[in-house]
PDB file of N, CA and C in Angstrom:
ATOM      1  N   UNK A   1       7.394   1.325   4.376  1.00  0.00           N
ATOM      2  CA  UNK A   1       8.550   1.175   3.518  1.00  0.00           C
ATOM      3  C   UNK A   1       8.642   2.360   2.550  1.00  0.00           C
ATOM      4  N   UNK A   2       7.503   2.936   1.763  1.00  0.00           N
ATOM      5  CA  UNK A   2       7.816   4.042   1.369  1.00  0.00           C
ATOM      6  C   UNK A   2       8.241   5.090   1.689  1.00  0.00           C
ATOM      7  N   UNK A   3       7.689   5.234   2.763  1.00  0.00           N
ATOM      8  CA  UNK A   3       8.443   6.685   4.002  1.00  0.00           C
ATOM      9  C   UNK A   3       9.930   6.497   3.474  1.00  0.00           C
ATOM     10  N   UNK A   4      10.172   5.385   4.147  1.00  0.00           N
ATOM     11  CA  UNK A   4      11.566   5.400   4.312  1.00  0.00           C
ATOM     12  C   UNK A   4      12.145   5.462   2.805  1.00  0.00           C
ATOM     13  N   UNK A   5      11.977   4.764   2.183  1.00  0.00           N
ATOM     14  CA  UNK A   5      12.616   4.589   0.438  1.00  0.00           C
ATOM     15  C   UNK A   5      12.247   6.415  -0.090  1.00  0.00           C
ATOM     16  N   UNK A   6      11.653   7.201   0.188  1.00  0.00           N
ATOM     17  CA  UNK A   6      12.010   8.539  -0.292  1.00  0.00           C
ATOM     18  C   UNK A   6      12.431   9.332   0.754  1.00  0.00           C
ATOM     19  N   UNK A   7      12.574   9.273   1.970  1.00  0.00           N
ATOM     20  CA  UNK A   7      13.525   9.679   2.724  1.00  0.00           C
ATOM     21  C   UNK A   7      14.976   9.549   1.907  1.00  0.00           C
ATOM     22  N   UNK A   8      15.154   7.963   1.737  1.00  0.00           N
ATOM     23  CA  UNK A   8      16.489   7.796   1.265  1.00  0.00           C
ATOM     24  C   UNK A   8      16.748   8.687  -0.160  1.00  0.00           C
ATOM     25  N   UNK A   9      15.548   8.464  -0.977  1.00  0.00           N
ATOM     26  CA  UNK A   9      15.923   9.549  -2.164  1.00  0.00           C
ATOM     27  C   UNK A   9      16.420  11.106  -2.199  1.00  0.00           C
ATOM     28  N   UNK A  10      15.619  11.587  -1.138  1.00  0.00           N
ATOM     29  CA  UNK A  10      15.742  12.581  -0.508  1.00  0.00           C
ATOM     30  C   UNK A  10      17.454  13.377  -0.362  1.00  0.00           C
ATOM     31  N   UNK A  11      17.871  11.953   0.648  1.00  0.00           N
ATOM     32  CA  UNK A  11      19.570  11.878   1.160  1.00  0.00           C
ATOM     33  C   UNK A  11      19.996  11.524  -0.642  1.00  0.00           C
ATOM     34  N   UNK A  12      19.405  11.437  -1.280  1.00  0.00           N
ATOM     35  CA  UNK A  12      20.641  11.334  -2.760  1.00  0.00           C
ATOM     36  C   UNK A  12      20.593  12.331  -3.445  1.00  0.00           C
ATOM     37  N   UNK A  13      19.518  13.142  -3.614  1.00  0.00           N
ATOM     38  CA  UNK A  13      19.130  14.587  -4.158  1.00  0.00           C
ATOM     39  C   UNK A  13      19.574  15.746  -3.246  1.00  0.00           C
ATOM     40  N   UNK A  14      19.773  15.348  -1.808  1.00  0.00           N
ATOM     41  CA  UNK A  14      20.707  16.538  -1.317  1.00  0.00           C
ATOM     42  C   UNK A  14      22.465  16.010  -1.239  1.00  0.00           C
ATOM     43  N   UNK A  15      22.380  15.337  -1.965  1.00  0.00           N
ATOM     44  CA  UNK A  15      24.067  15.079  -2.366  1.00  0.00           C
ATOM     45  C   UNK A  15      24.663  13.877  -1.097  1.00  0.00           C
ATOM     46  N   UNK A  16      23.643  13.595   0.096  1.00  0.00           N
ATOM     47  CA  UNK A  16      24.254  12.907   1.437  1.00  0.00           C
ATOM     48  C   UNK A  16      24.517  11.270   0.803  1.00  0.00           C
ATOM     49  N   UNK A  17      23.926  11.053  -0.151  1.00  0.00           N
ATOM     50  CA  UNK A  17      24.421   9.920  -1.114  1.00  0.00           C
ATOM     51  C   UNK A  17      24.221   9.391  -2.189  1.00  0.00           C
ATOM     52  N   UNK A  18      25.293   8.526  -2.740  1.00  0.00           N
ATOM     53  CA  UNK A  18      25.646   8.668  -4.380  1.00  0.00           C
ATOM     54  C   UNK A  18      24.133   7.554  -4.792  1.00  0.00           C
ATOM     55  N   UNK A  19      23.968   6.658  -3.854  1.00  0.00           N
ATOM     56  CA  UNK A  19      23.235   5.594  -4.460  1.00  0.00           C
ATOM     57  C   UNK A  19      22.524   5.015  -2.982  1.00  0.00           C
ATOM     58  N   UNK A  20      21.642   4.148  -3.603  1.00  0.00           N
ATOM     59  CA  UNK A  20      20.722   3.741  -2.583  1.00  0.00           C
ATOM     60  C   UNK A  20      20.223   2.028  -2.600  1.00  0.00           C
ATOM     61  N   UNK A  21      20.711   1.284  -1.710  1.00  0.00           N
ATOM     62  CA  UNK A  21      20.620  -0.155  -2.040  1.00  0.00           C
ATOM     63  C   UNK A  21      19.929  -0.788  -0.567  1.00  0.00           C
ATOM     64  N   UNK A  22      19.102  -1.700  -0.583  1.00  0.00           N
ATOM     65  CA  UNK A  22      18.435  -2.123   0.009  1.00  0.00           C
ATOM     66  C   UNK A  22      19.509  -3.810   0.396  1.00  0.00           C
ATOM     67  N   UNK A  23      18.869  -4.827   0.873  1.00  0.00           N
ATOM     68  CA  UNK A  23      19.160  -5.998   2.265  1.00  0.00           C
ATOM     69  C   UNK A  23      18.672  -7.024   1.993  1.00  0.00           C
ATOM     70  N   UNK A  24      18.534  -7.992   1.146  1.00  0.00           N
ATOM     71  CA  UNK A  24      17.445  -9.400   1.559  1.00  0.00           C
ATOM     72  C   UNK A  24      16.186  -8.478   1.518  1.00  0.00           C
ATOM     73  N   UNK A  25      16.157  -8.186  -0.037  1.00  0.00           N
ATOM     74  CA  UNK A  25      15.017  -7.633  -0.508  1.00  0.00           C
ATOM     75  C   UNK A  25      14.561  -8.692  -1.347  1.00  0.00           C
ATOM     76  N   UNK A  26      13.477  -9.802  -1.435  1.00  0.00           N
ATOM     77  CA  UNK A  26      13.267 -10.446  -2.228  1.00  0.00           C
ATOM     78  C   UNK A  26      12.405 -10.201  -3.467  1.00  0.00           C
ATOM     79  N   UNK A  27      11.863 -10.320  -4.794  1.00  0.00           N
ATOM     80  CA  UNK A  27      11.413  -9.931  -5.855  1.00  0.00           C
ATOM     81  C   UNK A  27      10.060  -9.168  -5.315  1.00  0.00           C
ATOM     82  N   UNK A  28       9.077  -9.642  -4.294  1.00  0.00           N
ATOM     83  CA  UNK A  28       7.773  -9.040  -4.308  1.00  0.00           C
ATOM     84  C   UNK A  28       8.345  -7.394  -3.346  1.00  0.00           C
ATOM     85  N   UNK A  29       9.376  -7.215  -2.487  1.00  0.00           N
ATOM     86  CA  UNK A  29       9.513  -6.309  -2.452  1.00  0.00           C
ATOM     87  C   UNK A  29      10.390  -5.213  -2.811  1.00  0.00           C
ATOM     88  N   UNK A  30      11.075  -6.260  -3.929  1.00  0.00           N
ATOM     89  CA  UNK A  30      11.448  -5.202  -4.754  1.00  0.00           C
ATOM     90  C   UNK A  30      11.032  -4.297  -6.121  1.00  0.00           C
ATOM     91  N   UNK A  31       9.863  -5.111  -6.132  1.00  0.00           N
ATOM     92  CA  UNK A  31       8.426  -4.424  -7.222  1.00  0.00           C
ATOM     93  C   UNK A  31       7.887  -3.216  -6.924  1.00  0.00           C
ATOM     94  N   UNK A  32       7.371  -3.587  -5.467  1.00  0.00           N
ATOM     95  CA  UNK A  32       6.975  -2.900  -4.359  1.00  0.00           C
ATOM     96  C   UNK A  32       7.688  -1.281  -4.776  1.00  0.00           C
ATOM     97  N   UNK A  33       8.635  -1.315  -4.216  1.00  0.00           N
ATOM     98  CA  UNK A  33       9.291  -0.081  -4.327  1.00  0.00           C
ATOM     99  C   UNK A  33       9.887   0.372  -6.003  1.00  0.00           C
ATOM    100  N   UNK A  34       9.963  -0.561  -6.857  1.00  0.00           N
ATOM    101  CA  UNK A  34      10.483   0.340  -8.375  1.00  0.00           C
ATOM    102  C   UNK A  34       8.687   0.755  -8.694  1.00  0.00           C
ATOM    103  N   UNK A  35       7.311   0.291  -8.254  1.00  0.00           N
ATOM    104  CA  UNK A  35       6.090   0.678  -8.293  1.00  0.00           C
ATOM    105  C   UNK A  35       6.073   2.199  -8.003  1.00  0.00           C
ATOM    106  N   UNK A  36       7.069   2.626  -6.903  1.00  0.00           N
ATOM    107  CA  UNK A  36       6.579   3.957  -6.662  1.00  0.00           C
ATOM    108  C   UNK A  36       8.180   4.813  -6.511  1.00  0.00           C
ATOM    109  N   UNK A  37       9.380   4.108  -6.960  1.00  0.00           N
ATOM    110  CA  UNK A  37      10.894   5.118  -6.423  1.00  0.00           C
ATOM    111  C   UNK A  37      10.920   5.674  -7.573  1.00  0.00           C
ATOM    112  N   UNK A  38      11.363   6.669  -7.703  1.00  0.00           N
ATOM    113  CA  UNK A  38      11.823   7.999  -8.465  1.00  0.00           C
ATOM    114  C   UNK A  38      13.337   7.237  -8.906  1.00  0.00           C
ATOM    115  N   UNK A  39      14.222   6.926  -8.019  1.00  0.00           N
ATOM    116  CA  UNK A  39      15.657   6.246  -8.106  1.00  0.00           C
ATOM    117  C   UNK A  39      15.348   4.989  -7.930  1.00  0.00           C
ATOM    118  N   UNK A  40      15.482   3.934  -7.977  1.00  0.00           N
ATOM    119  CA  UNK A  40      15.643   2.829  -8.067  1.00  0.00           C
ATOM    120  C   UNK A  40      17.079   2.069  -7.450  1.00  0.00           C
ATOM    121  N   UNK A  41      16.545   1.212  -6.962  1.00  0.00           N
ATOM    122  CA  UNK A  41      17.841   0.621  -5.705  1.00  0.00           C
ATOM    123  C   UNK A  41      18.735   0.438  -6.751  1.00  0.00           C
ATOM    124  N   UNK A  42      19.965   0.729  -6.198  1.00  0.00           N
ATOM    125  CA  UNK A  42      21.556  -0.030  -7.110  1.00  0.00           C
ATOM    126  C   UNK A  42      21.532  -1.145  -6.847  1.00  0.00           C
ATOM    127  N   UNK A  43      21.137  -1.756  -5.626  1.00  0.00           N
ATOM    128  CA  UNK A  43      22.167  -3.122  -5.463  1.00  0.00           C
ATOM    129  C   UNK A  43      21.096  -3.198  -4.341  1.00  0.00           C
ATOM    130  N   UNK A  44      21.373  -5.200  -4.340  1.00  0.00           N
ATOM    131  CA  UNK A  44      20.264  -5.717  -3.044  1.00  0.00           C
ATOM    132  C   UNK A  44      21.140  -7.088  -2.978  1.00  0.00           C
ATOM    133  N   UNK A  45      21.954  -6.471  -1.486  1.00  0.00           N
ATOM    134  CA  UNK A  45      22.833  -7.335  -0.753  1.00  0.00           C
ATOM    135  C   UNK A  45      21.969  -8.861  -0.249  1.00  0.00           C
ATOM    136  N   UNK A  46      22.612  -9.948  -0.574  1.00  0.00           N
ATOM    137  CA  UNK A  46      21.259 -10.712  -0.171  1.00  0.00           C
ATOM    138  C   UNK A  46      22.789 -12.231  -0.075  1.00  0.00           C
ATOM    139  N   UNK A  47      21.848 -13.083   0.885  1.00  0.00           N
ATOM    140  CA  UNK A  47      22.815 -14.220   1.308  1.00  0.00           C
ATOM    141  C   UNK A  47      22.731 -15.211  -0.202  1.00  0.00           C
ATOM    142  N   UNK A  48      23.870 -15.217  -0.876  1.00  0.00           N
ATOM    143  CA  UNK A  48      23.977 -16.304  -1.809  1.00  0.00           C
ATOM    144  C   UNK A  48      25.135 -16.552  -2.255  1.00  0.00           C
ATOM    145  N   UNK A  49      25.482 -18.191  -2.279  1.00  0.00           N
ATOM    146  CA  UNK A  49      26.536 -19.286  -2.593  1.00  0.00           C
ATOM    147  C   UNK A  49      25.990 -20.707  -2.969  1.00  0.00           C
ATOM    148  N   UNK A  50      26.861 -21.495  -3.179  1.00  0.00           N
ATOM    149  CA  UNK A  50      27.173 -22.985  -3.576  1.00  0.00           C
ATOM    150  C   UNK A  50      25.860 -23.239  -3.525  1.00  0.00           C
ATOM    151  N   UNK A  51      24.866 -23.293  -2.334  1.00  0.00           N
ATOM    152  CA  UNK A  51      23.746 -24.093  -1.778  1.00  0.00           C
ATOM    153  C   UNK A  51      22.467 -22.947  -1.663  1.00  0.00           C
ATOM    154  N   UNK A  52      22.757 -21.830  -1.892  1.00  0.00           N
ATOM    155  CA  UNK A  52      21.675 -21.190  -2.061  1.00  0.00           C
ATOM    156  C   UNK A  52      21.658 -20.225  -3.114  1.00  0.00           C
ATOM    157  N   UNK A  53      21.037 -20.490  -4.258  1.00  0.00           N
ATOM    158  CA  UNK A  53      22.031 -19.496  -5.520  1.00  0.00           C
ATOM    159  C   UNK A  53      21.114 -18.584  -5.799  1.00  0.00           C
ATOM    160  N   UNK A  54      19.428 -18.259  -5.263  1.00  0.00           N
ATOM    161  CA  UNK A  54      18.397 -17.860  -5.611  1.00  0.00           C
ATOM    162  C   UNK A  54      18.690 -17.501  -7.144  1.00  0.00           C
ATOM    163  N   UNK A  55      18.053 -17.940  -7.422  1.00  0.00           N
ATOM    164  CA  UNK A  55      18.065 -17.726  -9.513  1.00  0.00           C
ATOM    165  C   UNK A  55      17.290 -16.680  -9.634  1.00  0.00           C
ATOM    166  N   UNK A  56      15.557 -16.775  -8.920  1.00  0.00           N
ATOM    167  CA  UNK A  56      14.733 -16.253  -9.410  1.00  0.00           C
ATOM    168  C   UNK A  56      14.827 -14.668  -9.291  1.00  0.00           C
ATOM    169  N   UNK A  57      15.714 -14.392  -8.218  1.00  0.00           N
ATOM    170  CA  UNK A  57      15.767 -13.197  -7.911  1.00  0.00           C
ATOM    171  C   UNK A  57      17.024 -12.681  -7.927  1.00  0.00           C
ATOM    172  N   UNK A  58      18.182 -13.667  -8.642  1.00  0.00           N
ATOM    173  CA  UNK A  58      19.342 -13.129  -9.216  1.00  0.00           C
ATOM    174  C   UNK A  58      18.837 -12.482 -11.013  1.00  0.00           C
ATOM    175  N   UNK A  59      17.797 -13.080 -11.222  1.00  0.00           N
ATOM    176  CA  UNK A  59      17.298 -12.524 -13.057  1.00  0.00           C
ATOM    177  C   UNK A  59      16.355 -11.332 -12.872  1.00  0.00           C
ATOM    178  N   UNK A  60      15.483 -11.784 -11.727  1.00  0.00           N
ATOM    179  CA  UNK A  60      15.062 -10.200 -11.748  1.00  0.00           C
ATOM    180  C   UNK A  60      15.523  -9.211 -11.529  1.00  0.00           C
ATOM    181  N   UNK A  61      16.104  -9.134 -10.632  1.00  0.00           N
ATOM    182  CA  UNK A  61      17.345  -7.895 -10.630  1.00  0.00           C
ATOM    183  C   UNK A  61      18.023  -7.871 -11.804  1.00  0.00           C
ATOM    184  N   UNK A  62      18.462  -8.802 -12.316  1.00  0.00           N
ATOM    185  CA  UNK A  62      19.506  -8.250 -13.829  1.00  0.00           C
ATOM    186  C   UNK A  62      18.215  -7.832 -14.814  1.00  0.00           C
ATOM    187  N   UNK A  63      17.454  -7.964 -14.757  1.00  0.00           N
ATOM    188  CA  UNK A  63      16.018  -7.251 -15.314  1.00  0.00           C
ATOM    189  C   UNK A  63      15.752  -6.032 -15.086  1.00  0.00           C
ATOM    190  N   UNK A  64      16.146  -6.126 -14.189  1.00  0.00           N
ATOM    191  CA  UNK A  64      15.580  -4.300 -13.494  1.00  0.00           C
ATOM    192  C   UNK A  64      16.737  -3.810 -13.299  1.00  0.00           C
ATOM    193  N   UNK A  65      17.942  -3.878 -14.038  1.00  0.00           N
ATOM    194  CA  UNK A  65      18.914  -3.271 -13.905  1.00  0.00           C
ATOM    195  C   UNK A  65      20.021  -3.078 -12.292  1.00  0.00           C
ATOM    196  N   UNK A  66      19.623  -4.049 -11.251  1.00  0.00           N
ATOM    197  CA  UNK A  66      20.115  -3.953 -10.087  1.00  0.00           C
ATOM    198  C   UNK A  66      20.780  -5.014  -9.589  1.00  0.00           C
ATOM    199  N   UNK A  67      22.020  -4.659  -9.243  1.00  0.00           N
ATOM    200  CA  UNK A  67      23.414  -4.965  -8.825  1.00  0.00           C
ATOM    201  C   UNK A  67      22.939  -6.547  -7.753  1.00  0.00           C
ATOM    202  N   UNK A  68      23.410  -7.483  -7.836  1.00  0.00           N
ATOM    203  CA  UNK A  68      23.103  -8.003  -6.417  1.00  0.00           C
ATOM    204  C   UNK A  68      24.615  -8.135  -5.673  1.00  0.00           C
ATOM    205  N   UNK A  69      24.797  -7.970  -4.485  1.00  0.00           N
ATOM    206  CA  UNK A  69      25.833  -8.232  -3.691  1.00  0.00           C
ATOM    207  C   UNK A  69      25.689  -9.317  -2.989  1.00  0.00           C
ATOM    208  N   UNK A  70      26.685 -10.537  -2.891  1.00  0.00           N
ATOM    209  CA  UNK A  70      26.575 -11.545  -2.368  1.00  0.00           C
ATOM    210  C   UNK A  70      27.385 -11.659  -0.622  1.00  0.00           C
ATOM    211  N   UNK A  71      26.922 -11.966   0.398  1.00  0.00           N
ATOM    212  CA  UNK A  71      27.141 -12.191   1.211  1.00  0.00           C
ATOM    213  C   UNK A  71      27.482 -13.327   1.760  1.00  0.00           C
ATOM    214  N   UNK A  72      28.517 -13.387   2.401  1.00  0.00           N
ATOM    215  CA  UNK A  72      28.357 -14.908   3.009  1.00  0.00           C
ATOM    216  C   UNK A  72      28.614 -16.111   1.883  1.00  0.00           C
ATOM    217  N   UNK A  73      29.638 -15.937   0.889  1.00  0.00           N
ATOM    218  CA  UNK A  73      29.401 -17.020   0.236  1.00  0.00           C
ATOM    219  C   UNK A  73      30.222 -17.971  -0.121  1.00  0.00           C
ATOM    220  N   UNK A  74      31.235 -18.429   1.147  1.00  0.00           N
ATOM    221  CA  UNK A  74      32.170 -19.568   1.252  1.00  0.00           C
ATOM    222  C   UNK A  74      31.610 -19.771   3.183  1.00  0.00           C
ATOM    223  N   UNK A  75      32.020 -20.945   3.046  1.00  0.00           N
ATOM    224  CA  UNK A  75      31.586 -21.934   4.319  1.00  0.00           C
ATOM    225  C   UNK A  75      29.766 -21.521   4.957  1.00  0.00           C
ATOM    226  N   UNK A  76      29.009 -21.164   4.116  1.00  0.00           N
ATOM    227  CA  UNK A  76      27.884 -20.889   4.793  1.00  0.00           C
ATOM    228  C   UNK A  76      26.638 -22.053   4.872  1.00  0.00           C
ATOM    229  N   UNK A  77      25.926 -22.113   5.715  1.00  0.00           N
ATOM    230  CA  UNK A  77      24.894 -22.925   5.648  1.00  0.00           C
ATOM    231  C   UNK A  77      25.202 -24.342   5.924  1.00  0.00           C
ATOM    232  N   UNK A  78      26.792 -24.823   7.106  1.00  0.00           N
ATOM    233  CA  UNK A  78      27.206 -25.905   7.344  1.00  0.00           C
ATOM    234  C   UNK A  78      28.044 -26.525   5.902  1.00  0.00           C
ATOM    235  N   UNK A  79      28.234 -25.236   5.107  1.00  0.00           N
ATOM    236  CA  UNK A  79      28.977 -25.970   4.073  1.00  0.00           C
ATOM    237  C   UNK A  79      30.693 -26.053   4.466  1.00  0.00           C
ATOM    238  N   UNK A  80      31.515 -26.898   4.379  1.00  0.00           N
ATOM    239  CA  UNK A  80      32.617 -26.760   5.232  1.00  0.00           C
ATOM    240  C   UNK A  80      33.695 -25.506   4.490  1.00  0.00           C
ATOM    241  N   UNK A  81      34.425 -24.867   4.992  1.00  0.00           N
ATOM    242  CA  UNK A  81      35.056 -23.869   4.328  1.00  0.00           C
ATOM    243  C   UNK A  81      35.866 -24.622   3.029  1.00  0.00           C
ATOM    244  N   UNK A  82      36.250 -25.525   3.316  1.00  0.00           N
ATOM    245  CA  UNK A  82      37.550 -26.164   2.746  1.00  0.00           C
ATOM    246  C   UNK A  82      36.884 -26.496   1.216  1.00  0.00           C
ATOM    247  N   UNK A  83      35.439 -27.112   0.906  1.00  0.00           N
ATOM    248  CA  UNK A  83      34.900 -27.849  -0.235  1.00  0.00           C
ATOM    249  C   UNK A  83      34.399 -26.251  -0.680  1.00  0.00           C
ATOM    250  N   UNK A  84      33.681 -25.333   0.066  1.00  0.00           N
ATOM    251  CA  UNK A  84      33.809 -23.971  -1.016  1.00  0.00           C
ATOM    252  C   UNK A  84      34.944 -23.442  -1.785  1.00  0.00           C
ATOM    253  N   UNK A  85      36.252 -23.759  -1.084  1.00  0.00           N
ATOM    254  CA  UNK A  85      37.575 -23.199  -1.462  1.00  0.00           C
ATOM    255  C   UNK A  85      37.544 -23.671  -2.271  1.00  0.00           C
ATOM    256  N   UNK A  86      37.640 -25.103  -2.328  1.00  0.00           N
ATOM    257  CA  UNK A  86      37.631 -26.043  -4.199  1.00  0.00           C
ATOM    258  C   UNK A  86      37.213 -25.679  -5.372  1.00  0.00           C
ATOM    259  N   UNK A  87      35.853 -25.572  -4.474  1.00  0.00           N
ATOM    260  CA  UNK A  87      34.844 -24.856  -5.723  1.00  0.00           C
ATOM    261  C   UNK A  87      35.450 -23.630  -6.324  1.00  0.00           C
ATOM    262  N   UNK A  88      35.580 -22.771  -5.279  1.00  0.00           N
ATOM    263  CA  UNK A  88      36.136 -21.320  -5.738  1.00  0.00           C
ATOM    264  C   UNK A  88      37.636 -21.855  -6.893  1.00  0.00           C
ATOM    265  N   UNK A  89      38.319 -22.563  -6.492  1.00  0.00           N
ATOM    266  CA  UNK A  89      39.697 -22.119  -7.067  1.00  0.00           C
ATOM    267  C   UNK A  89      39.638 -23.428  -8.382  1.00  0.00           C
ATOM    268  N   UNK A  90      38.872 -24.641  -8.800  1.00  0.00           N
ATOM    269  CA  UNK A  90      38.297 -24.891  -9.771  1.00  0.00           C
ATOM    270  C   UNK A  90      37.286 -23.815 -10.776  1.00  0.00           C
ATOM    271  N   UNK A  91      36.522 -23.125 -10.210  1.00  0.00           N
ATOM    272  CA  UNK A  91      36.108 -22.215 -10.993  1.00  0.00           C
ATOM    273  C   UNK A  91      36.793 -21.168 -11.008  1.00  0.00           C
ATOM    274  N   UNK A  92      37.981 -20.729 -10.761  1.00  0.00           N
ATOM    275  CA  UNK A  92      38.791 -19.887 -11.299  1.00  0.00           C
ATOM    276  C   UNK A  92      39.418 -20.371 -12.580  1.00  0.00           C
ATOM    277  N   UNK A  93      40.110 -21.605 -12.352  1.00  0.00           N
ATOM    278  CA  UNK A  93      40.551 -22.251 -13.275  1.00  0.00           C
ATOM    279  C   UNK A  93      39.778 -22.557 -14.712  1.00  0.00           C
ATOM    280  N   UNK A  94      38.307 -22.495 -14.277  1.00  0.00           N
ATOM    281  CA  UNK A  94      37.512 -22.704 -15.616  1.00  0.00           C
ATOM    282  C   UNK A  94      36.842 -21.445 -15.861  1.00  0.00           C
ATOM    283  N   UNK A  95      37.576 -20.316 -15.682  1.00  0.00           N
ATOM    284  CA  UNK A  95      37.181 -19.161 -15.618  1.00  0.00           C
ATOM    285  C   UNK A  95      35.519 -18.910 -15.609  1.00  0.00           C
ATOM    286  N   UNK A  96      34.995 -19.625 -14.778  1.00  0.00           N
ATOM    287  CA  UNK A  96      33.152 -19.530 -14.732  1.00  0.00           C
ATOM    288  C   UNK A  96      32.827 -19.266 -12.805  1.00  0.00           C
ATOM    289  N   UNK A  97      31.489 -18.929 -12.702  1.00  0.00           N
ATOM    290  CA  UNK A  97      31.605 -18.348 -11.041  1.00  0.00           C
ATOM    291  C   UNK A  97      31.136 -19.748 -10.666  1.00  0.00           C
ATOM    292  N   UNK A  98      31.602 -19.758  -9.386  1.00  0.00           N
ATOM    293  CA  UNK A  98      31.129 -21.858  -8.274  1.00  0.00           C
ATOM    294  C   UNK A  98      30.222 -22.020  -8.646  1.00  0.00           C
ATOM    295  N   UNK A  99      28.613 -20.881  -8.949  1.00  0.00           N
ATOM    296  CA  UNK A  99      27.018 -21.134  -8.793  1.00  0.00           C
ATOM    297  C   UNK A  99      26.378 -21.409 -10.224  1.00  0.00           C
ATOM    298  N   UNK A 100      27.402 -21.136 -10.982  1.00  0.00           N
ATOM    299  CA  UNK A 100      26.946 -21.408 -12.328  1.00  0.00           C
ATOM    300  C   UNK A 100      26.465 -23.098 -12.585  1.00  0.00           C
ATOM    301  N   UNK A 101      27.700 -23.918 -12.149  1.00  0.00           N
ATOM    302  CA  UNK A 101      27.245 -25.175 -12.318  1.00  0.00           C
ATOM    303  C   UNK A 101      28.294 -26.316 -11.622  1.00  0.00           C
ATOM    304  N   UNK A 102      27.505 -26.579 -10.208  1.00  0.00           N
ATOM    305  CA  UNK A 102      28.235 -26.956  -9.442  1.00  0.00           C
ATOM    306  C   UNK A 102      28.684 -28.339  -9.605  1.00  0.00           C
ATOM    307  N   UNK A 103      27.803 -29.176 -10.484  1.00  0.00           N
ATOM    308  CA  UNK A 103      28.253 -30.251 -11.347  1.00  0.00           C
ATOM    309  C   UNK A 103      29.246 -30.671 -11.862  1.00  0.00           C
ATOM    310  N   UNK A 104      29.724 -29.432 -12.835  1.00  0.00           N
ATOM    311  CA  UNK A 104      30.959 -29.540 -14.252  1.00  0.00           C
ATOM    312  C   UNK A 104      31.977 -29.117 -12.985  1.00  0.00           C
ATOM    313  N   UNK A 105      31.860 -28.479 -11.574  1.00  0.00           N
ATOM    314  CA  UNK A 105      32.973 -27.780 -11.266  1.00  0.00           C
ATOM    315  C   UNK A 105      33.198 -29.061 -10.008  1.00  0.00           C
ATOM    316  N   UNK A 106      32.659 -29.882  -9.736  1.00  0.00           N
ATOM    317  CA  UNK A 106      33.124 -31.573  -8.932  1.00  0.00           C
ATOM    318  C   UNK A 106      33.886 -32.473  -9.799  1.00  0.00           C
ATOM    319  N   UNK A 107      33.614 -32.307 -10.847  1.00  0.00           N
ATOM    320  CA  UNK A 107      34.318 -33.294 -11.866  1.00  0.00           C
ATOM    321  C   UNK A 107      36.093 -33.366 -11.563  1.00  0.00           C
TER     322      UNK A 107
END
């Protein structure tokens, strides 16, 4: 994994790119690499909605300053499209995001 994570630094110091973000990187390997990157990932695309909200590794990243991108996060995991939509357009209405508190947003 290091090879590759300064390879990629490499491609940002010769200008081939602005930023560098990793996949369903979970907290132990994203230690891993701020232990030894020069740059530090922007963003770590990772599957989360309604039923899977990972907390622990939505705070570490806002700890370490890195972006998370959410994937997949209406109808996933057998959730039906239609009861995410709810969610979504109730929490528009209460201007708060679906994962905050899926409780106050069924009411």
């Amino acid at each position: 994994m290091r090879g590759t994570w300064e390879a990629l630094e490499e491609c940002c110091r010769l200008g081939l790119a602005k930023y560098i973000g990793v996949s369903n990187f979970p907290c132990t390997k994203l230690s891993q690499i701020l232990h030894y990157a020069t740059i530090p990932p922007a963003v770590n695309q990772v599957e989360m909605h309604v039923a899977w909200r990972q907390e622990k590794m939505l705070e570490f990243c806002k700890e370490k300053g890195i972006y998370v991108s959410a994937w997949s996060p209406l109808g996933a995991n057998g959730i039906p499209l239609w009861a995410t939509s709810m969610l979504l357009c109730k929490a528009l209405s209460l201007k708060t995001l679906p994962f905050t508190n899926t409780r106050a947003l069924l009411r």
